[in-house]
N, C-alpha and C. Protein backbone atom coordinates (compact mmCIF):
# COMPACT_ATOMS: atom_id res chain seq x y z
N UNK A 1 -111.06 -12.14 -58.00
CA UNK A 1 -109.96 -12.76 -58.74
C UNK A 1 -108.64 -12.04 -58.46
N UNK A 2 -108.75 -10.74 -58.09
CA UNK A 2 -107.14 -10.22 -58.36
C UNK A 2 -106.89 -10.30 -56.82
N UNK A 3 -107.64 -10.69 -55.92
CA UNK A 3 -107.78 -10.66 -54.29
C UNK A 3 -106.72 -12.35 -54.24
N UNK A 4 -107.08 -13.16 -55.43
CA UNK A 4 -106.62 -14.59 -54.52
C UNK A 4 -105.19 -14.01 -55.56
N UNK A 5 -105.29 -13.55 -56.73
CA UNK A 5 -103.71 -13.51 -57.08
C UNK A 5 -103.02 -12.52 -56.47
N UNK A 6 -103.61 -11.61 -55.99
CA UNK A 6 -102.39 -10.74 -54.37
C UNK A 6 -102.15 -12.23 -53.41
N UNK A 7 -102.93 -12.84 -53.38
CA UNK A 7 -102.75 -13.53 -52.08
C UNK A 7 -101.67 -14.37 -52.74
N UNK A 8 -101.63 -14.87 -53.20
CA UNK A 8 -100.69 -16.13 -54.24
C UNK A 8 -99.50 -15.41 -54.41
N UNK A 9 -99.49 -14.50 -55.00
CA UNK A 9 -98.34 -13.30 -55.24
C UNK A 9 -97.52 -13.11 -53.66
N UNK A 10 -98.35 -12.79 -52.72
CA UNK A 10 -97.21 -12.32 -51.60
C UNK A 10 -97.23 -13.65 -51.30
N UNK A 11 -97.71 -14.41 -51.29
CA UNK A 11 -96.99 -16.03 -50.65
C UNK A 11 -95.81 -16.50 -51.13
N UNK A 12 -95.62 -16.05 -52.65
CA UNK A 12 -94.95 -16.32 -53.18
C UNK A 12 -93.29 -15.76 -53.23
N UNK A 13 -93.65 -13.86 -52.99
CA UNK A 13 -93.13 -13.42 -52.69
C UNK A 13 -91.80 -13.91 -51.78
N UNK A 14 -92.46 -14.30 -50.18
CA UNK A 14 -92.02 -14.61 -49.22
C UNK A 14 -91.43 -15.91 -49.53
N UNK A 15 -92.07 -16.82 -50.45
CA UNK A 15 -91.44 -17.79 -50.56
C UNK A 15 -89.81 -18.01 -51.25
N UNK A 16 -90.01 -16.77 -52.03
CA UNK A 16 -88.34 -16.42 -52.61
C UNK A 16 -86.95 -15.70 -51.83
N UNK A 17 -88.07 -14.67 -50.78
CA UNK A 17 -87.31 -14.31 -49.47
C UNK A 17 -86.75 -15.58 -48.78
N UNK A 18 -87.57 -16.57 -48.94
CA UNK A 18 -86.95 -17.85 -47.87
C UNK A 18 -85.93 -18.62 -48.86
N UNK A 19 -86.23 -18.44 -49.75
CA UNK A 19 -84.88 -19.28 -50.58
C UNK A 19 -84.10 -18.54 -50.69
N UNK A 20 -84.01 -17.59 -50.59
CA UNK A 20 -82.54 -15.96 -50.85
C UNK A 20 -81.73 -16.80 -49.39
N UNK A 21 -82.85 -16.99 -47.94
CA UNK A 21 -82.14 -16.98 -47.15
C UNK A 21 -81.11 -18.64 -46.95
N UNK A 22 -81.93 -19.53 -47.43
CA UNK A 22 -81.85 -20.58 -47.44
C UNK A 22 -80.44 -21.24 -48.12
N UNK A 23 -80.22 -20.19 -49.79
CA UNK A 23 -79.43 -20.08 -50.34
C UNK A 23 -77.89 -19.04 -49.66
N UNK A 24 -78.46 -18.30 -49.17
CA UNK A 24 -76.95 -17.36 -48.03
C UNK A 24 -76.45 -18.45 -46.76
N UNK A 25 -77.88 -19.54 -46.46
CA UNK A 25 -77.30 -20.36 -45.41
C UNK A 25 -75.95 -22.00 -45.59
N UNK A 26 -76.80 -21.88 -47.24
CA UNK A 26 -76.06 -22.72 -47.74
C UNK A 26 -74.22 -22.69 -48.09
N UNK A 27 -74.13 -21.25 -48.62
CA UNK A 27 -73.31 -20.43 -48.41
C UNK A 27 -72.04 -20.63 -47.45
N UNK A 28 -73.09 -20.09 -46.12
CA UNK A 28 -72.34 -20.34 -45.23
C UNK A 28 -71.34 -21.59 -44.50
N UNK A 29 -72.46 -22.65 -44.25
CA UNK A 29 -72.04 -23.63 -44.55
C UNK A 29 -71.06 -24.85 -45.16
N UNK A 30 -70.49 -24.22 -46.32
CA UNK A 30 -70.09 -24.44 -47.33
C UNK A 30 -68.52 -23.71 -46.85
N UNK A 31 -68.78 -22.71 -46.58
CA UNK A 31 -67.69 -21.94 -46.69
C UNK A 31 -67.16 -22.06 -45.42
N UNK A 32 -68.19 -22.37 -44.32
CA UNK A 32 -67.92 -23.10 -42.89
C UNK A 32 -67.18 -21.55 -42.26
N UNK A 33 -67.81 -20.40 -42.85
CA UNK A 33 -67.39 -18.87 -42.09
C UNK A 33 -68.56 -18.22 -42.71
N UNK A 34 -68.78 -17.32 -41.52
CA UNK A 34 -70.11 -16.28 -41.05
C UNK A 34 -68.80 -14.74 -41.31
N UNK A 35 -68.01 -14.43 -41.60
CA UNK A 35 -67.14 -13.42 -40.89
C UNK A 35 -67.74 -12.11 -41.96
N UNK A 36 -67.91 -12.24 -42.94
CA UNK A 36 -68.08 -10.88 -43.56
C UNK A 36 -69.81 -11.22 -43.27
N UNK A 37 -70.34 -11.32 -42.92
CA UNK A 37 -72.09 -11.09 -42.23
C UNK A 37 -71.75 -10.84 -40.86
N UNK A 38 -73.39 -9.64 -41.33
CA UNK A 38 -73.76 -9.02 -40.18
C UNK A 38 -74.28 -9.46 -38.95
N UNK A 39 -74.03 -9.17 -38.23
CA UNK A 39 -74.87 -9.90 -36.88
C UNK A 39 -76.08 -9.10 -36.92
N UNK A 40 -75.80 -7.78 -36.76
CA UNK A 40 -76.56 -7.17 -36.28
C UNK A 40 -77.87 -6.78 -37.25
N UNK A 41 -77.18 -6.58 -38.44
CA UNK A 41 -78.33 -6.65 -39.70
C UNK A 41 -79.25 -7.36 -39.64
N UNK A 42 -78.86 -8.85 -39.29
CA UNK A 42 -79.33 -9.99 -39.82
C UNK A 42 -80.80 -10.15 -38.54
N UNK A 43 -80.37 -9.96 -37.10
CA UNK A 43 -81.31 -9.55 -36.17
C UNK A 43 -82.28 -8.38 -36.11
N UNK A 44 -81.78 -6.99 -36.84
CA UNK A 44 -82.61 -6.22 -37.08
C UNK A 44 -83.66 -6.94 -38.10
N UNK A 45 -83.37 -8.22 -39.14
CA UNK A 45 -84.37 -8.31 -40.39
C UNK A 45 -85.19 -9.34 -39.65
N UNK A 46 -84.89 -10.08 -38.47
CA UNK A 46 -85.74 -10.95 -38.24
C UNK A 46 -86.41 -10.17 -37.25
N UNK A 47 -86.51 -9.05 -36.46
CA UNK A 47 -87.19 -8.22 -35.77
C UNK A 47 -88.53 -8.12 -36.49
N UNK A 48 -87.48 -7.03 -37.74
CA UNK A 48 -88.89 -6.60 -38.63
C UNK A 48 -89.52 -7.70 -39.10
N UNK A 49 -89.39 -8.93 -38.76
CA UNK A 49 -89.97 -10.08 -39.47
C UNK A 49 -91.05 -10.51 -38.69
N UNK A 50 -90.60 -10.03 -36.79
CA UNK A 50 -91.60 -10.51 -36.47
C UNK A 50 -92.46 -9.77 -36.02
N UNK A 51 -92.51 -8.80 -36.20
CA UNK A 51 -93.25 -7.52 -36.00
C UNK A 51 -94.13 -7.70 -36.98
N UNK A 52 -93.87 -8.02 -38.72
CA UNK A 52 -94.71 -8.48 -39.44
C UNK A 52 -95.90 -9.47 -39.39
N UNK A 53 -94.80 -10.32 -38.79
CA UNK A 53 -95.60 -11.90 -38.37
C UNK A 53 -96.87 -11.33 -37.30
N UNK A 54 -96.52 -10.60 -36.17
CA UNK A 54 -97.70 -10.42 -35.55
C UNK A 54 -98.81 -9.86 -36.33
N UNK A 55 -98.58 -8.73 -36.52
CA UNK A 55 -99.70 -7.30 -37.76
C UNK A 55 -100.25 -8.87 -38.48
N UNK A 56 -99.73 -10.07 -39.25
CA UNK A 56 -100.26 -10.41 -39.85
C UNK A 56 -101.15 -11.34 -39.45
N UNK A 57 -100.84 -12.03 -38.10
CA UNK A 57 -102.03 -12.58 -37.22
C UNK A 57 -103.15 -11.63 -36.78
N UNK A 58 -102.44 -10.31 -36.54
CA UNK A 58 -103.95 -9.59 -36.34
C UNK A 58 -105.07 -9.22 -37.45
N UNK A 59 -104.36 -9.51 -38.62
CA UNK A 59 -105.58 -9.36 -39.75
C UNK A 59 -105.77 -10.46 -39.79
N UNK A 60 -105.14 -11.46 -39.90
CA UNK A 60 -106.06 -12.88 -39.98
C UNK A 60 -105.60 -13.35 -41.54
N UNK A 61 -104.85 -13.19 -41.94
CA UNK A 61 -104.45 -13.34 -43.41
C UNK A 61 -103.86 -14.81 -43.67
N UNK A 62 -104.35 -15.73 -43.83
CA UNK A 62 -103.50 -16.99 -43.82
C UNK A 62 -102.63 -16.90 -45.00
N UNK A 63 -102.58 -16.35 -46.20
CA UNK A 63 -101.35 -16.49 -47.01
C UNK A 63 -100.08 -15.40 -46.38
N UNK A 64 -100.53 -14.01 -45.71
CA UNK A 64 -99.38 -13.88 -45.38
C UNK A 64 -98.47 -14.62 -43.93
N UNK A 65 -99.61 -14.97 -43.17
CA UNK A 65 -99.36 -15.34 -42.05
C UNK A 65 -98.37 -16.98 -42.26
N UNK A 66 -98.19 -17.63 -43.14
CA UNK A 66 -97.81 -18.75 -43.49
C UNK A 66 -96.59 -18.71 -44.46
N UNK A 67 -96.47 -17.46 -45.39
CA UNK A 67 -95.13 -16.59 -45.76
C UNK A 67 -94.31 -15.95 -44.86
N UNK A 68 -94.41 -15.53 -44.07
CA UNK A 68 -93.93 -14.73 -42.92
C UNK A 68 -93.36 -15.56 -41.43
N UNK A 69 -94.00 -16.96 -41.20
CA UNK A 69 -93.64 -17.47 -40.79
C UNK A 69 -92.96 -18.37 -41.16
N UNK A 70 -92.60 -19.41 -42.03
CA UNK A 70 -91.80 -19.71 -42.66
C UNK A 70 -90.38 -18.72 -42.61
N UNK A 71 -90.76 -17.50 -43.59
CA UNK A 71 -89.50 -16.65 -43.37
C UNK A 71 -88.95 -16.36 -41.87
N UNK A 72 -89.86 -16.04 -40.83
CA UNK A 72 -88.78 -15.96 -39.77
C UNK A 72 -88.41 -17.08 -38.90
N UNK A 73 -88.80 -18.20 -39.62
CA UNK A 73 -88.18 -19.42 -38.99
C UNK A 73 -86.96 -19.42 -39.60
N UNK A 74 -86.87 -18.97 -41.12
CA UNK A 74 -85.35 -19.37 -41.77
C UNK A 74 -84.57 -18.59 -41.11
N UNK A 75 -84.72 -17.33 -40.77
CA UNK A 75 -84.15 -16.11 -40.28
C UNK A 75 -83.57 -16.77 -39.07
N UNK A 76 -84.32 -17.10 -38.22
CA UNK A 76 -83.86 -17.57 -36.77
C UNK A 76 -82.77 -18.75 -37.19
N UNK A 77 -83.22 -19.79 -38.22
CA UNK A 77 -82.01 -20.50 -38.76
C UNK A 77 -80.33 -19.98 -39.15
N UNK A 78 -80.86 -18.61 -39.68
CA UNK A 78 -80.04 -17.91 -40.33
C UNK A 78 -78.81 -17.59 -39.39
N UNK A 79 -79.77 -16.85 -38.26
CA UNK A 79 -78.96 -16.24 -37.40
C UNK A 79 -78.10 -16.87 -36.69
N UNK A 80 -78.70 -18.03 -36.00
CA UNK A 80 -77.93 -19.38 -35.33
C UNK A 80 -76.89 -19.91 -36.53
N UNK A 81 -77.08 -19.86 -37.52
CA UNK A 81 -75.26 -20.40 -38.21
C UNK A 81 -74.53 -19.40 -38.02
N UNK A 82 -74.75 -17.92 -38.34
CA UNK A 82 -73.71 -17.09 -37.92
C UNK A 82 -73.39 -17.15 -37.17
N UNK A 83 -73.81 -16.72 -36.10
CA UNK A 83 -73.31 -17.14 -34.43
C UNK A 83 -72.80 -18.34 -34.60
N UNK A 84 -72.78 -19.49 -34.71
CA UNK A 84 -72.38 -20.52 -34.82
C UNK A 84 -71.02 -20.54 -35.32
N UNK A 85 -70.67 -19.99 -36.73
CA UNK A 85 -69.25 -19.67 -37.11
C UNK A 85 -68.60 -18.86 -36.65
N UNK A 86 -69.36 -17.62 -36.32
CA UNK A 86 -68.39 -17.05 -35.78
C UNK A 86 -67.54 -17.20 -34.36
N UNK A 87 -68.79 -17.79 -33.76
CA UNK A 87 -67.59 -18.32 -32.54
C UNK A 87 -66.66 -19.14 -32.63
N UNK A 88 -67.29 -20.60 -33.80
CA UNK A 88 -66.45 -21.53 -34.05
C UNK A 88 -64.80 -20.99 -34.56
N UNK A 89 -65.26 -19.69 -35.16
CA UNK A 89 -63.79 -19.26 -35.73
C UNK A 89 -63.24 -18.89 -34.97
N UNK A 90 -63.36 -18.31 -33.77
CA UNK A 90 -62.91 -17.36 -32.48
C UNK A 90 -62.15 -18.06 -32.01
């Protein structure tokens, strides 16, 4: 029992990581400028994201493996609007 609510728990987890990001993309968007975000931050978090993503295919974990991917799909979303404004502003 406390095995499927860890599992539910970090799915969930990740699932709020993806709306944090979802919600900063919206943000952006909106504001139609990337300029006070990081580039470089923002690529270091999808690194560690996918460094995660692998470790989590090698255990075989389908709730994290399905949290984690999700999240570094938003990430890669993420990153492409910055870049995106910021050149647009250039």
């Amino acid at each position: 029992m406390l095995g499927i609510m860890a599992n539910y728990g970090a799915f969930l987890a990740f699932m709020f990581f993806t709306v944090d990001v979802i919600i900063q993309m919206h943000h952006i968007h909106k504001r139609k400028s990337s300029a006070d975000i990081s580039i470089l931050g923002s690529v270091i978090r999808a690194l560690a994201a996918f460094v995660l993503l692998l470790k989590y295919y090698l255990i075989g974990d389908v709730f994290l493996e399905i949290g984690q991917t999700t999240f570094f799909v938003f990430m890669i979303g993420y990153i492409t609007m910055i870049i995106y404004y910021k050149k647009k502003k250039s």
